[in-house]
N, C-alpha and C. Protein backbone atom coordinates (compact mmCIF):
# COMPACT_ATOMS: atom_id res chain seq x y z
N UNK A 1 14.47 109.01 52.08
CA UNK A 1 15.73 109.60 52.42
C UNK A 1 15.60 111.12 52.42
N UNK A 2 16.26 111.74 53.57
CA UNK A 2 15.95 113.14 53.43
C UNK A 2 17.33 113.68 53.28
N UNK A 3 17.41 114.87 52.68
CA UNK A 3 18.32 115.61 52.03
C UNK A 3 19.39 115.84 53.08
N UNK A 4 20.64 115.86 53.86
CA UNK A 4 21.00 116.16 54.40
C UNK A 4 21.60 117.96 54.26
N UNK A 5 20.93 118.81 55.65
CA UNK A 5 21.54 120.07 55.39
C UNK A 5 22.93 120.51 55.91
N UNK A 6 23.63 121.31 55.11
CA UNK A 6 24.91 121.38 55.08
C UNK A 6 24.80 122.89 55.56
N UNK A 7 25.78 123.03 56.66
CA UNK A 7 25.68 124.33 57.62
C UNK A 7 26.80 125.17 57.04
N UNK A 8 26.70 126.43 56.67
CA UNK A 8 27.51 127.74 56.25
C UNK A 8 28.16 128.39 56.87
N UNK A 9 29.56 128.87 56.54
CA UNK A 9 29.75 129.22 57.66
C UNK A 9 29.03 130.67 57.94
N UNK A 10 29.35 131.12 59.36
CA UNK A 10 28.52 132.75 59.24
C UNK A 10 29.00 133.65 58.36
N UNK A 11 28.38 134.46 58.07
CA UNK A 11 28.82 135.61 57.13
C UNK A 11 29.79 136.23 57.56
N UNK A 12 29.95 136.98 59.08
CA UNK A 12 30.91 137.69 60.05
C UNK A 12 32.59 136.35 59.61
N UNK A 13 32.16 135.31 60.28
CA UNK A 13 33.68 134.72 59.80
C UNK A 13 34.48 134.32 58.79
N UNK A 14 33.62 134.48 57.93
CA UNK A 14 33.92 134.67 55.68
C UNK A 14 34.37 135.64 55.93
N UNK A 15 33.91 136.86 55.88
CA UNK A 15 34.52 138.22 55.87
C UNK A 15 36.09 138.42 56.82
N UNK A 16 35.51 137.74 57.80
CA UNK A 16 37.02 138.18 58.89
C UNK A 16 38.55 136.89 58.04
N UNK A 17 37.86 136.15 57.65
CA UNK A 17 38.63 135.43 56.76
C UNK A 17 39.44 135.93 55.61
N UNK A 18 38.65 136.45 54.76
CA UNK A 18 39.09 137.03 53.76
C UNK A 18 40.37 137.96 54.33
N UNK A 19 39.09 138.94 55.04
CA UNK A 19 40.57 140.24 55.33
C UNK A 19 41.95 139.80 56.37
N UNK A 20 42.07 138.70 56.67
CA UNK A 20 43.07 137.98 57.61
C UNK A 20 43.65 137.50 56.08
N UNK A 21 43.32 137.02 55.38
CA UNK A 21 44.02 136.81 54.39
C UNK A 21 44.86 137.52 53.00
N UNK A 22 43.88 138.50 52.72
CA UNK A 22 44.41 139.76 52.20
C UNK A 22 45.07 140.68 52.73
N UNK A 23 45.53 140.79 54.47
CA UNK A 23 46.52 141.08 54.96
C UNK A 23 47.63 140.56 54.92
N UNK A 24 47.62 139.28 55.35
CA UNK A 24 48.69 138.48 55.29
C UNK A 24 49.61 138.43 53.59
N UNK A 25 48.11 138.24 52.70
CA UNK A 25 48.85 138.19 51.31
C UNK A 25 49.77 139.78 50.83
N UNK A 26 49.23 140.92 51.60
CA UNK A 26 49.98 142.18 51.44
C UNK A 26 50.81 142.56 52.48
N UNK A 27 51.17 141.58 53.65
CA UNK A 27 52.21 141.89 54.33
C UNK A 27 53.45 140.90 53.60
N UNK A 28 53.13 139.66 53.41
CA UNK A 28 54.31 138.99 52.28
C UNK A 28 54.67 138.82 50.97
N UNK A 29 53.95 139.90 50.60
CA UNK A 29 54.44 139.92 48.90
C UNK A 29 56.04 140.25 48.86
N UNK A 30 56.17 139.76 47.86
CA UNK A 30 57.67 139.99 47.18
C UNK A 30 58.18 141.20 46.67
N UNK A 31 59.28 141.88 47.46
CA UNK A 31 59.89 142.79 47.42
C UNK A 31 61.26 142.80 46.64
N UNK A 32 62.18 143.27 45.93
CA UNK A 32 63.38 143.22 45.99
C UNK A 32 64.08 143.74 47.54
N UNK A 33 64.89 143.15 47.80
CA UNK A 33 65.86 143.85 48.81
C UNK A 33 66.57 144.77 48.63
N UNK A 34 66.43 146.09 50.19
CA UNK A 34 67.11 146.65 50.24
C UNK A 34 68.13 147.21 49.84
N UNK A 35 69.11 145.80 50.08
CA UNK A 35 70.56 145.64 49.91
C UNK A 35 71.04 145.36 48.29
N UNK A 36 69.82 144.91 48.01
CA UNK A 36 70.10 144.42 46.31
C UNK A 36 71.07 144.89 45.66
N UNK A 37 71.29 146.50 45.63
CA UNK A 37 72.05 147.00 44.11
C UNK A 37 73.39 147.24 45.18
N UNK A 38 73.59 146.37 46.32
CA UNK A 38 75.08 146.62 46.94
C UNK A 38 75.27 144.94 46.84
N UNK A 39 74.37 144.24 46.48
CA UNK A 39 74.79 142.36 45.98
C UNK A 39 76.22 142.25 45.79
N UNK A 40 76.73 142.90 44.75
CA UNK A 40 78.09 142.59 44.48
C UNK A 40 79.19 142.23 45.66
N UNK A 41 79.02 143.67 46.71
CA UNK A 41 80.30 143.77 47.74
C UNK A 41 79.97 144.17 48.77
N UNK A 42 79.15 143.33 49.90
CA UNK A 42 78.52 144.18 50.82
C UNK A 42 79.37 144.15 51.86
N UNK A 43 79.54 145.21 52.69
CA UNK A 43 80.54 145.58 53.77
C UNK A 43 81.35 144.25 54.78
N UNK A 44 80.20 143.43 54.84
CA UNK A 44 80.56 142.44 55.85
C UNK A 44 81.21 141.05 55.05
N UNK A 45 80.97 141.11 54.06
CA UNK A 45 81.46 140.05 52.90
C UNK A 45 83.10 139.45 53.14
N UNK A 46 84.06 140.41 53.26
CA UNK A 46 85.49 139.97 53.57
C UNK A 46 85.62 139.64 55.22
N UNK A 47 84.48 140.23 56.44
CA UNK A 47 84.83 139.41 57.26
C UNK A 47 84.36 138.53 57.69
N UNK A 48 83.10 138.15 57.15
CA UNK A 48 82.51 137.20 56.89
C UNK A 48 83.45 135.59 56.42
N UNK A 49 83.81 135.89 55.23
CA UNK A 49 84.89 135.00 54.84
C UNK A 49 85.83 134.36 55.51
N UNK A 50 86.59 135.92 56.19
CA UNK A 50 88.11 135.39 56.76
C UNK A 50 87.34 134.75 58.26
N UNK A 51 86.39 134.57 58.57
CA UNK A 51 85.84 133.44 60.08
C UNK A 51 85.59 132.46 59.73
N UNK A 52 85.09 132.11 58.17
CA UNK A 52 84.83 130.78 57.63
C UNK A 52 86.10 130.53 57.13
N UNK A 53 86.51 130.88 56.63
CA UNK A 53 88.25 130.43 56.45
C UNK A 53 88.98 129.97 57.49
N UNK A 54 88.63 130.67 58.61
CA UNK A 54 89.29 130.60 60.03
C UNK A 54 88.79 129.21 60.57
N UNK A 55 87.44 129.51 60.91
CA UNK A 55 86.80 128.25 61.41
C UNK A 55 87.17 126.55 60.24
N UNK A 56 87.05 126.97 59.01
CA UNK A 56 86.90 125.85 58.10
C UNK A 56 88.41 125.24 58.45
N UNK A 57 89.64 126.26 58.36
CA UNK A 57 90.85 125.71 58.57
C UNK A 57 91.51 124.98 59.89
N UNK A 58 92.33 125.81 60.57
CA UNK A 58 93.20 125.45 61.40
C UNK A 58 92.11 124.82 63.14
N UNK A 59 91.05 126.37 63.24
CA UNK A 59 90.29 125.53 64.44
C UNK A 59 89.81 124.65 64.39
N UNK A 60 89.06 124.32 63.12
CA UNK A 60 88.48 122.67 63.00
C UNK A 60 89.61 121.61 62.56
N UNK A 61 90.82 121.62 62.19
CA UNK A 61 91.90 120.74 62.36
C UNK A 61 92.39 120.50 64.04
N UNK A 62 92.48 121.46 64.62
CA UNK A 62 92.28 121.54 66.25
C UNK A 62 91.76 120.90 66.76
N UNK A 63 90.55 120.93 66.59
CA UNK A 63 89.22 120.52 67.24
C UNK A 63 89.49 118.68 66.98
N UNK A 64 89.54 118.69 65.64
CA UNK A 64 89.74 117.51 65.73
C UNK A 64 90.95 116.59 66.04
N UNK A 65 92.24 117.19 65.86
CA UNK A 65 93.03 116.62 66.72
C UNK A 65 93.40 116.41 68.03
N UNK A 66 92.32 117.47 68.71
CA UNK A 66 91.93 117.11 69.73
C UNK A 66 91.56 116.21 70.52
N UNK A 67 90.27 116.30 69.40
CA UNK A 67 89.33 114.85 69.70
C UNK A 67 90.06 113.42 69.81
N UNK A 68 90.81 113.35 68.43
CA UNK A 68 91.09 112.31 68.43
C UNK A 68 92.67 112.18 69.52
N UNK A 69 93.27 112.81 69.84
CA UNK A 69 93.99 112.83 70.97
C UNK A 69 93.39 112.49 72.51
N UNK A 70 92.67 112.98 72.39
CA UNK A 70 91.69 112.87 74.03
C UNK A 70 90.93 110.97 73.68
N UNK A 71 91.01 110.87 72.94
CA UNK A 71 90.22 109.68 72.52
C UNK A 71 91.20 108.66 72.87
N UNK A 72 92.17 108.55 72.31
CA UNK A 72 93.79 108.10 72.27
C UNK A 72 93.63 107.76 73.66
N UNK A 73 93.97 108.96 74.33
CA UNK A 73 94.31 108.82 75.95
C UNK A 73 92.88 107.98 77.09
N UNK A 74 92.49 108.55 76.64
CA UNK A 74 90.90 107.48 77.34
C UNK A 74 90.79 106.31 76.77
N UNK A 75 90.91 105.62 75.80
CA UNK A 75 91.17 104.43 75.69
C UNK A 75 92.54 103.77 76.15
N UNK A 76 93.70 104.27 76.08
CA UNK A 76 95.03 104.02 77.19
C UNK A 76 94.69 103.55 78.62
N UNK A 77 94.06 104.70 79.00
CA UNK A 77 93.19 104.62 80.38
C UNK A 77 92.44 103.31 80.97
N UNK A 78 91.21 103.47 80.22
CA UNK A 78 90.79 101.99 80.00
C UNK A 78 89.66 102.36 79.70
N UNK A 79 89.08 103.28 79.78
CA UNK A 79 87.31 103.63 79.21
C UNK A 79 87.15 103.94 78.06
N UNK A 80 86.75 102.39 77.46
CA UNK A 80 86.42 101.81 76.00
C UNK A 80 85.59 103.15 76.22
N UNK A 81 84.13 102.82 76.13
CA UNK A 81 82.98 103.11 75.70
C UNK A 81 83.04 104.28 75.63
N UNK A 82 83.67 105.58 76.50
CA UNK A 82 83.81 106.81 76.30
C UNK A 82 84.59 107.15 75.14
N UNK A 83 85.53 106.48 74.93
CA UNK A 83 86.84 106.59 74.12
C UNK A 83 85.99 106.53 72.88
N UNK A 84 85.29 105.34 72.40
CA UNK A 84 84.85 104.84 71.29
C UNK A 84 83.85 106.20 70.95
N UNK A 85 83.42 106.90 71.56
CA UNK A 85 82.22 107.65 71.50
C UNK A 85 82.87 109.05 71.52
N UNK A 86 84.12 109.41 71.34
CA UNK A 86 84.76 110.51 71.19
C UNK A 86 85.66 110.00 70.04
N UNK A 87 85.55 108.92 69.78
CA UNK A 87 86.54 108.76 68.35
C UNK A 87 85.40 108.73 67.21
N UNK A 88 84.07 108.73 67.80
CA UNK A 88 83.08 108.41 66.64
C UNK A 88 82.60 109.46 66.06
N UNK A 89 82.85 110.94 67.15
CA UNK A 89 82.59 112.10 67.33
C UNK A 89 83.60 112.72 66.26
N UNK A 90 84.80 112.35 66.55
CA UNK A 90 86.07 113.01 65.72
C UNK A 90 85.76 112.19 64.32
N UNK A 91 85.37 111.08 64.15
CA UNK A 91 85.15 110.58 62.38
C UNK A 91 84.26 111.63 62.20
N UNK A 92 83.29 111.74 62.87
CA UNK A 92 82.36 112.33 62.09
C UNK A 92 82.29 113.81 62.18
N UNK A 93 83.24 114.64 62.82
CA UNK A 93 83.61 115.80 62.35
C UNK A 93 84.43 115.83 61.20
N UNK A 94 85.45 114.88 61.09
CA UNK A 94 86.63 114.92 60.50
C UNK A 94 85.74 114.72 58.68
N UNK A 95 84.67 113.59 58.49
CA UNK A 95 83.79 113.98 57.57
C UNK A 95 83.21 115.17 56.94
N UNK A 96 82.57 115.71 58.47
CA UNK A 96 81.69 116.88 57.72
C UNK A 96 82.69 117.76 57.55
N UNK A 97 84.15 117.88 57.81
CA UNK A 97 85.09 118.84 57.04
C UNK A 97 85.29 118.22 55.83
N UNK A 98 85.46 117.08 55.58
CA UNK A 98 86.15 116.60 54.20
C UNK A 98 84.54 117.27 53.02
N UNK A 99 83.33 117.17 53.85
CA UNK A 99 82.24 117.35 53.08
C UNK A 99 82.14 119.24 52.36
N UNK A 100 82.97 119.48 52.98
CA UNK A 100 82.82 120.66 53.48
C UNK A 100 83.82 121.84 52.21
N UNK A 101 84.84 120.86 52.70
CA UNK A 101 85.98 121.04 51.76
C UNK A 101 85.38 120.42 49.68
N UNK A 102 85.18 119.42 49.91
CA UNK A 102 84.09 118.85 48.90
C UNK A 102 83.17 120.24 47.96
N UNK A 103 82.53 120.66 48.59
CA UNK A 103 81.46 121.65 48.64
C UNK A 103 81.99 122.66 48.02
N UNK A 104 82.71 122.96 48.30
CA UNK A 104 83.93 124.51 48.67
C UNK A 104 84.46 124.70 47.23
N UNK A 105 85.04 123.09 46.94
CA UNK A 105 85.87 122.68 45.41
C UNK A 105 84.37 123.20 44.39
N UNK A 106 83.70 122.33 44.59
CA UNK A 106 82.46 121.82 43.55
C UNK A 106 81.98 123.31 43.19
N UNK A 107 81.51 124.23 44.47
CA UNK A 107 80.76 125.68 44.05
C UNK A 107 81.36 126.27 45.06
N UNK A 108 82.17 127.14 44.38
CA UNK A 108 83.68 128.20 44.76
C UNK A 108 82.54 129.25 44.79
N UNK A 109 81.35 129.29 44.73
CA UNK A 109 80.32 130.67 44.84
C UNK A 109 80.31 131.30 46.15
């Protein structure tokens, strides 16, 4: 039985290795942010809010009474399968608000 030889890599692509890597490791080291010592109250924070307030409230009650209105009327009509597939649309918005709302209660953060 003869020894099988095991090939290295070249010297040139170890080296180019390394320094591809010790770049990368000193372009993503861990910084604090910028913004850090303004954490508390940063400028965009209150309008930030009042669009998720906006959006969380009345447009997504919209949206979905929408849905389920338009759903209503297309099944009247007679097109089950569309109907069914815009009422399945409105459960499952009408969820990810209740989830949402859920969330909101649990971590007020």
């Amino acid at each position: 039985m003869t020894p099988a030889t095991v090939k290295q890599a070249p010297k040139s692509n170890l080296r180019w290795l390394i320094a591809a890597c010790a770049a990368a490791l000193f372009a993503l080291r861990a910084e604090p942010s910028w913004a850090a010592q303004y954490a508390a109250a940063l400028p965009w924070d209150q309008t930030l809010d009042a669009i998720q307030d906006m959006l969380v409230g009345p447009v997504a009650h919209a949206a979905i009474a929408l849905n389920f209105t338009l759903s209503a009327i297309l099944y009247a009509i007679g097109s089950y399968p569309r109907a069914g597939r815009l009422l399945a649309g409105g459960v499952a918005a009408w969820t990810a608000l209740i989830a949402v709302h859920l969330l909101t209660y649990l971590a007020p953060f």
